[in-house]
C-alpha atoms as a PDB file:
ATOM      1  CA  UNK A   1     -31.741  64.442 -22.998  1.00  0.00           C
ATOM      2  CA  UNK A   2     -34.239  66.021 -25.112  1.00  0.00           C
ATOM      3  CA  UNK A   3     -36.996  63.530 -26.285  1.00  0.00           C
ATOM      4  CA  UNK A   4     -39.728  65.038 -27.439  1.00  0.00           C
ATOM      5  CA  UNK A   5     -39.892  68.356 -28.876  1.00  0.00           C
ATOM      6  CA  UNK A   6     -41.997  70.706 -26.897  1.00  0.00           C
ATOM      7  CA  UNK A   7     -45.544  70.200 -28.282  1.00  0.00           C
ATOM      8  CA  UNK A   8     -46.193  73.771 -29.912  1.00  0.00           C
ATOM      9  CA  UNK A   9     -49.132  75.386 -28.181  1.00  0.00           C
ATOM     10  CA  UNK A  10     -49.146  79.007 -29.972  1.00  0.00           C
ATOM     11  CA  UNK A  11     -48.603  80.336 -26.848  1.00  0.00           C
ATOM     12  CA  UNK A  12     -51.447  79.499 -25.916  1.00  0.00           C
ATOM     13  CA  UNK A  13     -51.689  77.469 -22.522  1.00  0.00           C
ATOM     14  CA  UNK A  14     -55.030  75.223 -21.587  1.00  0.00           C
ATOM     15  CA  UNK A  15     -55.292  72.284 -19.386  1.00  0.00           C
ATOM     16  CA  UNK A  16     -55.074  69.969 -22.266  1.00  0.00           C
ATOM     17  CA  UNK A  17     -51.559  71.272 -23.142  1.00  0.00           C
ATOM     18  CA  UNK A  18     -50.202  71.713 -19.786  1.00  0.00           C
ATOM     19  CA  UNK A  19     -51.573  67.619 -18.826  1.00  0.00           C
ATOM     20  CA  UNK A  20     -49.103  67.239 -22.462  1.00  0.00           C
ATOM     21  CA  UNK A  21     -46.441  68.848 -21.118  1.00  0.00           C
ATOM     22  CA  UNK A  22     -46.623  66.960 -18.056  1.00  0.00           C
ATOM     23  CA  UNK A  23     -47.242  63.569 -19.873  1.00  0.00           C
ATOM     24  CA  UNK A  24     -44.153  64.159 -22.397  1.00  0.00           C
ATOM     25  CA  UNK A  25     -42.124  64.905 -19.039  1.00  0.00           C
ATOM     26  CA  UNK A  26     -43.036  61.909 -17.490  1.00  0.00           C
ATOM     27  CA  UNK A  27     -42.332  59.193 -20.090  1.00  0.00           C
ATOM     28  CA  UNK A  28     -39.151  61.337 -20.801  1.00  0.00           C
ATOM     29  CA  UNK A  29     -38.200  60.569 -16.873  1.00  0.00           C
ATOM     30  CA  UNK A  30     -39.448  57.300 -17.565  1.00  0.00           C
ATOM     31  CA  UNK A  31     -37.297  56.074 -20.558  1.00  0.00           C
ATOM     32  CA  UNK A  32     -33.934  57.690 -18.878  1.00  0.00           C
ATOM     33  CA  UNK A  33     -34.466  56.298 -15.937  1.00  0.00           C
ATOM     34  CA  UNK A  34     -34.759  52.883 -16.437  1.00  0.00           C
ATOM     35  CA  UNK A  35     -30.962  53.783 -18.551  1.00  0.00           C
ATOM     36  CA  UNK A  36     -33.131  52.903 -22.056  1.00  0.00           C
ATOM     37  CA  UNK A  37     -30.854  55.515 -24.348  1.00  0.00           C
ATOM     38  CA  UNK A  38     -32.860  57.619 -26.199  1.00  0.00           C
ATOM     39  CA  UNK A  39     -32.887  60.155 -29.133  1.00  0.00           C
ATOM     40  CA  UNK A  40     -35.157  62.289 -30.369  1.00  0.00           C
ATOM     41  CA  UNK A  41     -38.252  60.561 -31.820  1.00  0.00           C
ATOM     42  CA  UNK A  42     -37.693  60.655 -35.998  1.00  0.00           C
ATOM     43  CA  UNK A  43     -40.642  60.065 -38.114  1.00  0.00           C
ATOM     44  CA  UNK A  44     -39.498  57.491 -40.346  1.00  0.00           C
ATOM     45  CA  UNK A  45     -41.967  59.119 -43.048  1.00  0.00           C
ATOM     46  CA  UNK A  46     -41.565  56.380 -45.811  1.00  0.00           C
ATOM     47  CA  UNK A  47     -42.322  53.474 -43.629  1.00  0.00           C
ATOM     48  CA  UNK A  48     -45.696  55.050 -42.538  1.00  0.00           C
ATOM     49  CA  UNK A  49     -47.030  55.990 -46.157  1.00  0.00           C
ATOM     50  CA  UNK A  50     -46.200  52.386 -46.970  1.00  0.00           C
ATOM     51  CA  UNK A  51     -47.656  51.159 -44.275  1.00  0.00           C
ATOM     52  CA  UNK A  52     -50.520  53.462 -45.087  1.00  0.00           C
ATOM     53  CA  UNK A  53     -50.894  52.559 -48.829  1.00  0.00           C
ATOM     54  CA  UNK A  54     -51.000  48.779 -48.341  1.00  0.00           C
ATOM     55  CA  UNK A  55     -54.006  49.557 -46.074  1.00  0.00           C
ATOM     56  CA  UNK A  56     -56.198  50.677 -48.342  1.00  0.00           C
ATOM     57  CA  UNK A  57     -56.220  47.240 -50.117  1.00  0.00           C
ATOM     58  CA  UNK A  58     -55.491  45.288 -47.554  1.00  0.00           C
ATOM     59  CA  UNK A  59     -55.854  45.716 -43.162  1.00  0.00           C
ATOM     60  CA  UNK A  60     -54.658  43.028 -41.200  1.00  0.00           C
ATOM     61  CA  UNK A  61     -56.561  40.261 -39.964  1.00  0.00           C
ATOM     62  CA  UNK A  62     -57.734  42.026 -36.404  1.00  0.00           C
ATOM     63  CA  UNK A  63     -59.559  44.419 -38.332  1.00  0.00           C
ATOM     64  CA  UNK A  64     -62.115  41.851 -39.783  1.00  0.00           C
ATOM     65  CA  UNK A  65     -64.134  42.474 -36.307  1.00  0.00           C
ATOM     66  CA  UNK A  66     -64.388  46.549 -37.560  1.00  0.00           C
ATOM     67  CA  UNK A  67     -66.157  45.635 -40.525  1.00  0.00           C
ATOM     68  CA  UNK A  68     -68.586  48.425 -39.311  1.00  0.00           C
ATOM     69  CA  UNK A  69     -66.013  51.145 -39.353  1.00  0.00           C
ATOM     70  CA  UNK A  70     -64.483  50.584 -42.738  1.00  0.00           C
ATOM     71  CA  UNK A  71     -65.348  54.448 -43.938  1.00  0.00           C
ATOM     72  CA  UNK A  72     -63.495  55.518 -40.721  1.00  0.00           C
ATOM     73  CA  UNK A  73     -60.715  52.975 -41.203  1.00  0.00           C
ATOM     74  CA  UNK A  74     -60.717  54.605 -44.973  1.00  0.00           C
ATOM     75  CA  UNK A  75     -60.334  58.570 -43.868  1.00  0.00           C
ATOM     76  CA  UNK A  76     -58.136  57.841 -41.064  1.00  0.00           C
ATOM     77  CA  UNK A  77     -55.726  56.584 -43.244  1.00  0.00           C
ATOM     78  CA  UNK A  78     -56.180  59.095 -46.024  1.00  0.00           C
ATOM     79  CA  UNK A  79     -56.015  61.735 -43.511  1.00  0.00           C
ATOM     80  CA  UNK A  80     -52.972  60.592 -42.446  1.00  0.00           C
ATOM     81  CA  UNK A  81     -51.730  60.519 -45.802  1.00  0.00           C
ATOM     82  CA  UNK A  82     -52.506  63.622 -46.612  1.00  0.00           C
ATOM     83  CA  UNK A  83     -50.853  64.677 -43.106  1.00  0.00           C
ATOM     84  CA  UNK A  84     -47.554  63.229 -44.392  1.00  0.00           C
ATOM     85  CA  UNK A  85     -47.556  65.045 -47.918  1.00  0.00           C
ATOM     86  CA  UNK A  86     -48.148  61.964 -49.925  1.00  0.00           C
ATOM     87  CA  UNK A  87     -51.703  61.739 -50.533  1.00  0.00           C
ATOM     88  CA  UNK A  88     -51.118  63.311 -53.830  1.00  0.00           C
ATOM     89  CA  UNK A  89     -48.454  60.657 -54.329  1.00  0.00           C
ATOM     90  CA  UNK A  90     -50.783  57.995 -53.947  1.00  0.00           C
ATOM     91  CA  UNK A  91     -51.084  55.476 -57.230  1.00  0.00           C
ATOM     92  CA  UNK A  92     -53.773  55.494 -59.774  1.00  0.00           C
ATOM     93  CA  UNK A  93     -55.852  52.782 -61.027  1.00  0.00           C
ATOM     94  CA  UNK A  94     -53.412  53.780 -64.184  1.00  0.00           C
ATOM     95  CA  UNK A  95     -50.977  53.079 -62.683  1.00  0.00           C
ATOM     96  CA  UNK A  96     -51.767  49.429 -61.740  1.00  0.00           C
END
């Protein structure tokens, strides 16, 4: 059973993406072993912009303690917007 799809390395081997290889392997052995059936992983894309969207207004409660890190908080979310296609997608204040 096939996972995780090879991490793409551009042919390019390092140390970093053999100790990925080698990690992917391992919680692969890990999963089937213990008879957990898997699949391959799906991105369930729509769920994460959601997820993503609600947190620019509003973060759970354990982030009150990151108060500090807000503007990180704030790109790591847009970047992972814009990772998923949607930051273009995302609603204007015109829209409210």
């Amino acid at each position: 059973v096939k996972l995780f799809p090879p991490t793409k390395t551009d042919n390019v081997e390092t140390a970093s993406s053999l100790e990925q290889r080698r990690l992917e392997r391992l919680c692969t052995d890990l999963l089937t072993n213990r008879g957990i059936e898997v699949s391959p992983i799906q991105l369930l894309r729509n769920f994460h912009q959601s997820y993503l969207v609600h947190g620019l207004t509003h973060l759970p409660g354990g982030y009150s303690s990151l108060d500090a890190s807000r503007p990180w908080i704030l790109f790591w979310i847009l970047h992972s917007l814009e990772l998923l296609g949607a930051l273009d997608k995302l609603p204007s204040d015109e829209d409210a």
